[in-house]
N, C-alpha and C. Protein backbone atom coordinates (compact mmCIF):
# COMPACT_ATOMS: atom_id res chain seq x y z
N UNK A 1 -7.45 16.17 0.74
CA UNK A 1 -6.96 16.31 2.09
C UNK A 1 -6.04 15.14 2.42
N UNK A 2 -5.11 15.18 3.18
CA UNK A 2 -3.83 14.24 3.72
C UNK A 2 -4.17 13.86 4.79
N UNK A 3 -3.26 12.75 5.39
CA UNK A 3 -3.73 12.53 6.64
C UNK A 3 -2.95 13.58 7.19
N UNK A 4 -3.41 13.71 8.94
CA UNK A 4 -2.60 14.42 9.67
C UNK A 4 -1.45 13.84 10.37
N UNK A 5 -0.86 14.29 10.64
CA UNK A 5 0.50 13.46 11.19
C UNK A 5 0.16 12.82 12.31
N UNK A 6 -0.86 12.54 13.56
CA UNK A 6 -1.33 11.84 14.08
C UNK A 6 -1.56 10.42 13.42
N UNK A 7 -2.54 10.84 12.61
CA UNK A 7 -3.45 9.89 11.60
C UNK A 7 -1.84 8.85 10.54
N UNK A 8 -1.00 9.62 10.18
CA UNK A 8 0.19 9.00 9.44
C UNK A 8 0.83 8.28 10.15
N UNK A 9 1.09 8.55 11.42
CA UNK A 9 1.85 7.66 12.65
C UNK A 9 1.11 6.75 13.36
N UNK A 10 -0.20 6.65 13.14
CA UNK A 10 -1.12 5.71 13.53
C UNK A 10 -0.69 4.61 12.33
N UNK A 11 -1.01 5.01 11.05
CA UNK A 11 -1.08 4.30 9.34
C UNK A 11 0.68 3.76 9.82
N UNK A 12 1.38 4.20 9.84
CA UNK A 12 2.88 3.59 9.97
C UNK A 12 2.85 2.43 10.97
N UNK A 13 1.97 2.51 11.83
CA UNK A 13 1.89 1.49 13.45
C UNK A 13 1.03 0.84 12.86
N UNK A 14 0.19 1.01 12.29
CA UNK A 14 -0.57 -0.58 11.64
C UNK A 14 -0.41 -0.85 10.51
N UNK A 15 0.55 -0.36 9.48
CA UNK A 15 1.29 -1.07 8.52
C UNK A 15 2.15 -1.18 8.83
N UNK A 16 3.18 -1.12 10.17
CA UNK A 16 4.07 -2.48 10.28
C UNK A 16 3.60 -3.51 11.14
N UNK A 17 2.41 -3.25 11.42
CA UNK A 17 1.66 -4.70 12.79
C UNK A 17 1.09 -5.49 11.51
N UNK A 18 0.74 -5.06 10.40
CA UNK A 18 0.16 -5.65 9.35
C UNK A 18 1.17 -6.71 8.65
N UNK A 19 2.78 -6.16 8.67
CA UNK A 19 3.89 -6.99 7.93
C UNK A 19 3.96 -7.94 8.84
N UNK A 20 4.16 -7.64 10.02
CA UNK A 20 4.93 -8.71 11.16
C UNK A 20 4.00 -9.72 11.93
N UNK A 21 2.58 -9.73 11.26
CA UNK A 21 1.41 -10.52 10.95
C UNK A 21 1.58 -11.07 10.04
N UNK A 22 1.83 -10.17 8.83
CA UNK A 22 1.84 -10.87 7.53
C UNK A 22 0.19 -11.07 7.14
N UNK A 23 -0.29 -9.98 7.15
CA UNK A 23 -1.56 -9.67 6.97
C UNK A 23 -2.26 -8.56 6.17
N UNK A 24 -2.35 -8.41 4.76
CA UNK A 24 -2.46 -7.61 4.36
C UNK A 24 -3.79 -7.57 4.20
N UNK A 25 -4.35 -6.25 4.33
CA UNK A 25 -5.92 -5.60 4.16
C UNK A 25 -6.46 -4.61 3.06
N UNK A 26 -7.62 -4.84 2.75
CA UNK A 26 -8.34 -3.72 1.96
C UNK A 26 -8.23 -2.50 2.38
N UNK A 27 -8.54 -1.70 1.19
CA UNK A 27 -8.09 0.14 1.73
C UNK A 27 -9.23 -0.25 3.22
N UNK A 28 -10.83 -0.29 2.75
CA UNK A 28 -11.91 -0.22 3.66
C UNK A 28 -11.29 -0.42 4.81
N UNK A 29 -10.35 -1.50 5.30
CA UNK A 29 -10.00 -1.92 6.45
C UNK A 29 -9.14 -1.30 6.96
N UNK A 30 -8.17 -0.82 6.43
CA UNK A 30 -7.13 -0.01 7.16
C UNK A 30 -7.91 1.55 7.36
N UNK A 31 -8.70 1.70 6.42
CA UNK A 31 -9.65 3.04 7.17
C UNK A 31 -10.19 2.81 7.94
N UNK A 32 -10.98 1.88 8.29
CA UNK A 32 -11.63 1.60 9.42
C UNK A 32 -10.45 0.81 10.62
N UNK A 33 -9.33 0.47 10.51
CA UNK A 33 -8.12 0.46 11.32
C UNK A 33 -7.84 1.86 11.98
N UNK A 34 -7.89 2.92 11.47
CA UNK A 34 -7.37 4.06 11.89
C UNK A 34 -8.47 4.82 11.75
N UNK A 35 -9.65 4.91 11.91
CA UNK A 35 -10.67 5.22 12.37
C UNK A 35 -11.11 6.32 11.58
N UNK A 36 -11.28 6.54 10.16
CA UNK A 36 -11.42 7.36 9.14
C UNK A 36 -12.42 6.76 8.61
N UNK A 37 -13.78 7.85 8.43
CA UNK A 37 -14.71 7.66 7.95
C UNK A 37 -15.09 9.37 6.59
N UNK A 38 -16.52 9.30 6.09
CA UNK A 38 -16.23 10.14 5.32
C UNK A 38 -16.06 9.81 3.14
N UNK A 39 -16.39 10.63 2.69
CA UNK A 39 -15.93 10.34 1.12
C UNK A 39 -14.61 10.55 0.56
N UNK A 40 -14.11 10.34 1.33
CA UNK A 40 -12.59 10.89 0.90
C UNK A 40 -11.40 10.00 1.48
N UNK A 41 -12.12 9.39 2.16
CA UNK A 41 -11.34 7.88 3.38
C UNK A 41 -10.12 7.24 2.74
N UNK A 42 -10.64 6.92 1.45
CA UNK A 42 -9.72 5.96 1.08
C UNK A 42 -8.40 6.98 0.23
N UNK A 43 -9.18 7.97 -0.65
CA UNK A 43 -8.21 8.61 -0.95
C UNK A 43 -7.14 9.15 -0.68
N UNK A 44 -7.34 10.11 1.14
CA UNK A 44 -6.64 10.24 1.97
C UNK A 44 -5.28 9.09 2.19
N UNK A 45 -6.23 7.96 2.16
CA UNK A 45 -4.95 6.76 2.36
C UNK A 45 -4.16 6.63 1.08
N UNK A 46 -4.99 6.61 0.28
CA UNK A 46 -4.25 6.67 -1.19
C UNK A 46 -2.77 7.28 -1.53
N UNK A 47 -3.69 8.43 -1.00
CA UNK A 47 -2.11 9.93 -1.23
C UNK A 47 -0.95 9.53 -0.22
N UNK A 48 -1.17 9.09 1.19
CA UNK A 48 -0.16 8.71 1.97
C UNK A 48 0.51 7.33 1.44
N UNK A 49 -0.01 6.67 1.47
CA UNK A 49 0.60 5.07 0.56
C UNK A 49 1.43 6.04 -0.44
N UNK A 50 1.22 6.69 -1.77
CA UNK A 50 2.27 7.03 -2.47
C UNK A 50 3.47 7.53 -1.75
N UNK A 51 3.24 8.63 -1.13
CA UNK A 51 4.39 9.01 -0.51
C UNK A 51 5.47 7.99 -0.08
N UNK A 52 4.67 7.07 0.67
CA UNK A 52 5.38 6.02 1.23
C UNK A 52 6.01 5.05 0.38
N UNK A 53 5.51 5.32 -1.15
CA UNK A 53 6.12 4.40 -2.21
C UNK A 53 7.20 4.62 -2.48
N UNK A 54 7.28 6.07 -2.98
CA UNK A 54 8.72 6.85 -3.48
C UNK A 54 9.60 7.62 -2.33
N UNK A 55 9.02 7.29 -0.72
CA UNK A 55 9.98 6.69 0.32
C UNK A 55 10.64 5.68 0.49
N UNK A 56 10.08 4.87 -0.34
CA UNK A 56 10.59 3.27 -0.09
C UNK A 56 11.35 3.02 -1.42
N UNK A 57 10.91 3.49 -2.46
CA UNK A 57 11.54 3.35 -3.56
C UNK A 57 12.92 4.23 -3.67
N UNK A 58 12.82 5.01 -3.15
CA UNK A 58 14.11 6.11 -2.85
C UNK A 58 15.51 4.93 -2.07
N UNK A 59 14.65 4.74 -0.83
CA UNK A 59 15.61 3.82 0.20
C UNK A 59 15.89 2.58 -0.41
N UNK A 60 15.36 2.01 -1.56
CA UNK A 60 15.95 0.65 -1.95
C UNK A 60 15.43 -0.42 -1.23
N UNK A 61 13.80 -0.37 -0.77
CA UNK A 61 13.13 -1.02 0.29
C UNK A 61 12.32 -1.38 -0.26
N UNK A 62 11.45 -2.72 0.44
CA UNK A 62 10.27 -2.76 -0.36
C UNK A 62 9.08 -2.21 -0.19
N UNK A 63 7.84 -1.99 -0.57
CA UNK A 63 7.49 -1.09 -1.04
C UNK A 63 6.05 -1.83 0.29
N UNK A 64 6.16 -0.81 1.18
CA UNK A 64 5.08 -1.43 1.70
C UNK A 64 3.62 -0.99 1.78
N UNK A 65 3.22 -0.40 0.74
CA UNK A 65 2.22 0.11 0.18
C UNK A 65 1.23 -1.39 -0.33
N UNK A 66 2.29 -2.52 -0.08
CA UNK A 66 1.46 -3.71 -1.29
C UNK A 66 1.48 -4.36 -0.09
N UNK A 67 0.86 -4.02 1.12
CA UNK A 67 0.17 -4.59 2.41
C UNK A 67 -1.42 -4.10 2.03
N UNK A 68 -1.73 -3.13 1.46
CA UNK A 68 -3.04 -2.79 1.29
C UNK A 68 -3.44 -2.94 -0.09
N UNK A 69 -5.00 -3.65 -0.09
CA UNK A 69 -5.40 -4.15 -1.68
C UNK A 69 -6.62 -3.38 -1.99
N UNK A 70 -7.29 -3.92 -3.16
CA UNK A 70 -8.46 -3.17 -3.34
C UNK A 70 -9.58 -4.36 -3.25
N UNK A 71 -10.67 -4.01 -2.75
CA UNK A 71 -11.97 -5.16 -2.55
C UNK A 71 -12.41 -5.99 -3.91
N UNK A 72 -11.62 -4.77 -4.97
CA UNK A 72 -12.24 -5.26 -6.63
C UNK A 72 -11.68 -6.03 -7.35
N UNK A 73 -10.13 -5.97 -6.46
CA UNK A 73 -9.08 -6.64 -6.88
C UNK A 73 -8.16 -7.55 -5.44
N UNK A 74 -8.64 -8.41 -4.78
CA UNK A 74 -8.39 -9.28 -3.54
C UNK A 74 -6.72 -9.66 -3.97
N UNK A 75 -5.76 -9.28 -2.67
CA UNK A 75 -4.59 -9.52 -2.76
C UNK A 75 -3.91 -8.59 -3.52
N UNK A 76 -4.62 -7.88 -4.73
CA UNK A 76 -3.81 -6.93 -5.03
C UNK A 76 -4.39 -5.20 -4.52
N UNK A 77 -3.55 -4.48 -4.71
CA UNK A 77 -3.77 -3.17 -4.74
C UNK A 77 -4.62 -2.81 -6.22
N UNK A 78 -5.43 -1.52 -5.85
CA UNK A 78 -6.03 -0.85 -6.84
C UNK A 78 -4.86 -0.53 -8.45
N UNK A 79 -5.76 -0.76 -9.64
CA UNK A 79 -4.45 -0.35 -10.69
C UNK A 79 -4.22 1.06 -10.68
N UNK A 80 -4.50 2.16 -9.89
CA UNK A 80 -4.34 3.13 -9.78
C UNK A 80 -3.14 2.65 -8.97
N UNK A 81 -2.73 1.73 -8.02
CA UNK A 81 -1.46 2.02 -7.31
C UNK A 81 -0.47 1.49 -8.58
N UNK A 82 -0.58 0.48 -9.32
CA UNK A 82 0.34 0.09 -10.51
C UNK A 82 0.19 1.46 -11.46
N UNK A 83 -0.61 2.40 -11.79
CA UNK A 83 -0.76 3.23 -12.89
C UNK A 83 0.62 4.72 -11.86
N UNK A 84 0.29 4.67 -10.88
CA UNK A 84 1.60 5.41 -9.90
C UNK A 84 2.83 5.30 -10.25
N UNK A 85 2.86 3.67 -9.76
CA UNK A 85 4.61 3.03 -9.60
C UNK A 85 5.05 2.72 -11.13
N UNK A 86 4.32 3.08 -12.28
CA UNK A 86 4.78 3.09 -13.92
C UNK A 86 4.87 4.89 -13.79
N UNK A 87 4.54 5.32 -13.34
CA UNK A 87 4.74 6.99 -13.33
C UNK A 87 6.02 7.08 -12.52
N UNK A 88 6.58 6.73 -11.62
CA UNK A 88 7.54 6.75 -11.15
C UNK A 88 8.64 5.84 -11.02
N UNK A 89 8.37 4.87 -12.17
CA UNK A 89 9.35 4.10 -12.72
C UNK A 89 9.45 2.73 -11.91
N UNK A 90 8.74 2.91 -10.70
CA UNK A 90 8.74 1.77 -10.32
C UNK A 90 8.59 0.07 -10.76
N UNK A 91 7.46 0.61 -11.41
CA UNK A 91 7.11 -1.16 -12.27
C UNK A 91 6.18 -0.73 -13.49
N UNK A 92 6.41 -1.61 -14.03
CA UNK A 92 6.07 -1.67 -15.42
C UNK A 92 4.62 -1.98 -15.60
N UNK A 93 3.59 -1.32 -15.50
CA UNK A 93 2.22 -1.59 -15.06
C UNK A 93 1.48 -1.64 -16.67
N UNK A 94 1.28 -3.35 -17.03
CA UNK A 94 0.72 -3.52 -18.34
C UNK A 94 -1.04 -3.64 -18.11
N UNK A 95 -1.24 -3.49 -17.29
CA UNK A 95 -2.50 -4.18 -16.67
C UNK A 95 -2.93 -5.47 -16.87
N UNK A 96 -1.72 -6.04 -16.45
CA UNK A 96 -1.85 -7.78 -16.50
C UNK A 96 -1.85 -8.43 -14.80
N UNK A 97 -2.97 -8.63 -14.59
CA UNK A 97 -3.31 -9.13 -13.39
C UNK A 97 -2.14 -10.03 -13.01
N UNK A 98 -1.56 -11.18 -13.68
CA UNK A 98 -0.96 -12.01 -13.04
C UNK A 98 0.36 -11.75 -12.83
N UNK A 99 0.92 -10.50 -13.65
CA UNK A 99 2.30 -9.67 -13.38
C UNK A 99 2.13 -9.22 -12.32
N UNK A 100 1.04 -8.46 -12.32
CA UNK A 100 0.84 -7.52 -10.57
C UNK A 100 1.13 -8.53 -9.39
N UNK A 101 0.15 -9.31 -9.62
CA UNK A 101 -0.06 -10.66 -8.41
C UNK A 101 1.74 -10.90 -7.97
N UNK A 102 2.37 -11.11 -9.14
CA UNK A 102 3.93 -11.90 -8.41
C UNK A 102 4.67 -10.77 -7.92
N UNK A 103 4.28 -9.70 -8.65
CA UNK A 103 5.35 -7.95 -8.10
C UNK A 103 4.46 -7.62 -6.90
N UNK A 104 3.59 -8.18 -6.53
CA UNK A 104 3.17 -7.73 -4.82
C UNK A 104 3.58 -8.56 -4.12
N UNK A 105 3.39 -10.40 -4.53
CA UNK A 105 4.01 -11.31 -3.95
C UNK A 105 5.29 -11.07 -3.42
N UNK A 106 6.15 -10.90 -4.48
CA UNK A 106 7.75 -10.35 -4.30
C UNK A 106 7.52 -9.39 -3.27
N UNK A 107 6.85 -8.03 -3.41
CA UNK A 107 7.50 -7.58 -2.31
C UNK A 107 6.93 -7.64 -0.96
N UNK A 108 5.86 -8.36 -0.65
CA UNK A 108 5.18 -9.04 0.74
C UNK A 108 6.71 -9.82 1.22
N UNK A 109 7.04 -10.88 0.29
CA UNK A 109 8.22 -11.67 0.75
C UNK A 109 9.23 -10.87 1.54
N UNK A 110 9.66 -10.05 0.81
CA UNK A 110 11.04 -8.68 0.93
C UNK A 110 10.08 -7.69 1.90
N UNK A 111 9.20 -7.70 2.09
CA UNK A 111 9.01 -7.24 3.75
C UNK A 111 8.58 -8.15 4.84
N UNK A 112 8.21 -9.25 4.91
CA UNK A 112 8.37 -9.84 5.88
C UNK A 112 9.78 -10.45 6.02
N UNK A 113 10.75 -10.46 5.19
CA UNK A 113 12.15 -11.36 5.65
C UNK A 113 12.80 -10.38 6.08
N UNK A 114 12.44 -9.08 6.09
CA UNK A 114 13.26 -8.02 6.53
C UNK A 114 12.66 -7.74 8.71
N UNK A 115 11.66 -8.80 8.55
CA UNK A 115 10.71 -8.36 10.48
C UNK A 115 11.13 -9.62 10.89
């Protein structure tokens, strides 16, 4: 299931209050940001974050999907979001923690210099 377009325009309003903070959160938190509970919570967010990847990757933007991390992995996103952005050419996902770390760094930078 997707979010609903309510629920997506909520996720868009607190992932850009999240950049212009400069505050990035666990999936848990941005579900519980937008008030999604349930077994499927995070996934839901999951599927919308992609979209929003190869929206952003389309526009030549950065990718603001790497505002949200995983609890297992602090600061970074789940390697399911790196196992994505190597499916869609985005980045080169070796599963080397400290590559990920500077390609989220990078693009936290390239969205906050853009607010």
């Amino acid at each position: 299931m997707k979010l609903t377009l309510n629920e997506q325009k909520k996720a868009q309003l607190i992932l850009e209050i999240l950049i212009q903070t400069r505050r990035p959160v666990s999936y848990n938190e941005f579900a519980s940001s937008l008030g999604l509970s349930g077994p499927k919570k995070i996934n839901r967010i999951v599927l919308w974050l992609e979209q929003l990847t190869i929206e952003d990757m389309r526009a030549r933007m950065p990718i603001r999907a790497c505002m949200v991390f995983s609890k297992h992995t602090p600061c970074v996103p789940s390697s399911g979001f790196f196992i994505f952005c190597a499916r869609i050419g985005l980045y080169d996902w070796q599963n080397n923690y400290s590559k990920a770390l500077i390609f989220i760094e990078t693009q936290q930078k390239a969205l906050y210099s853009t607010k």
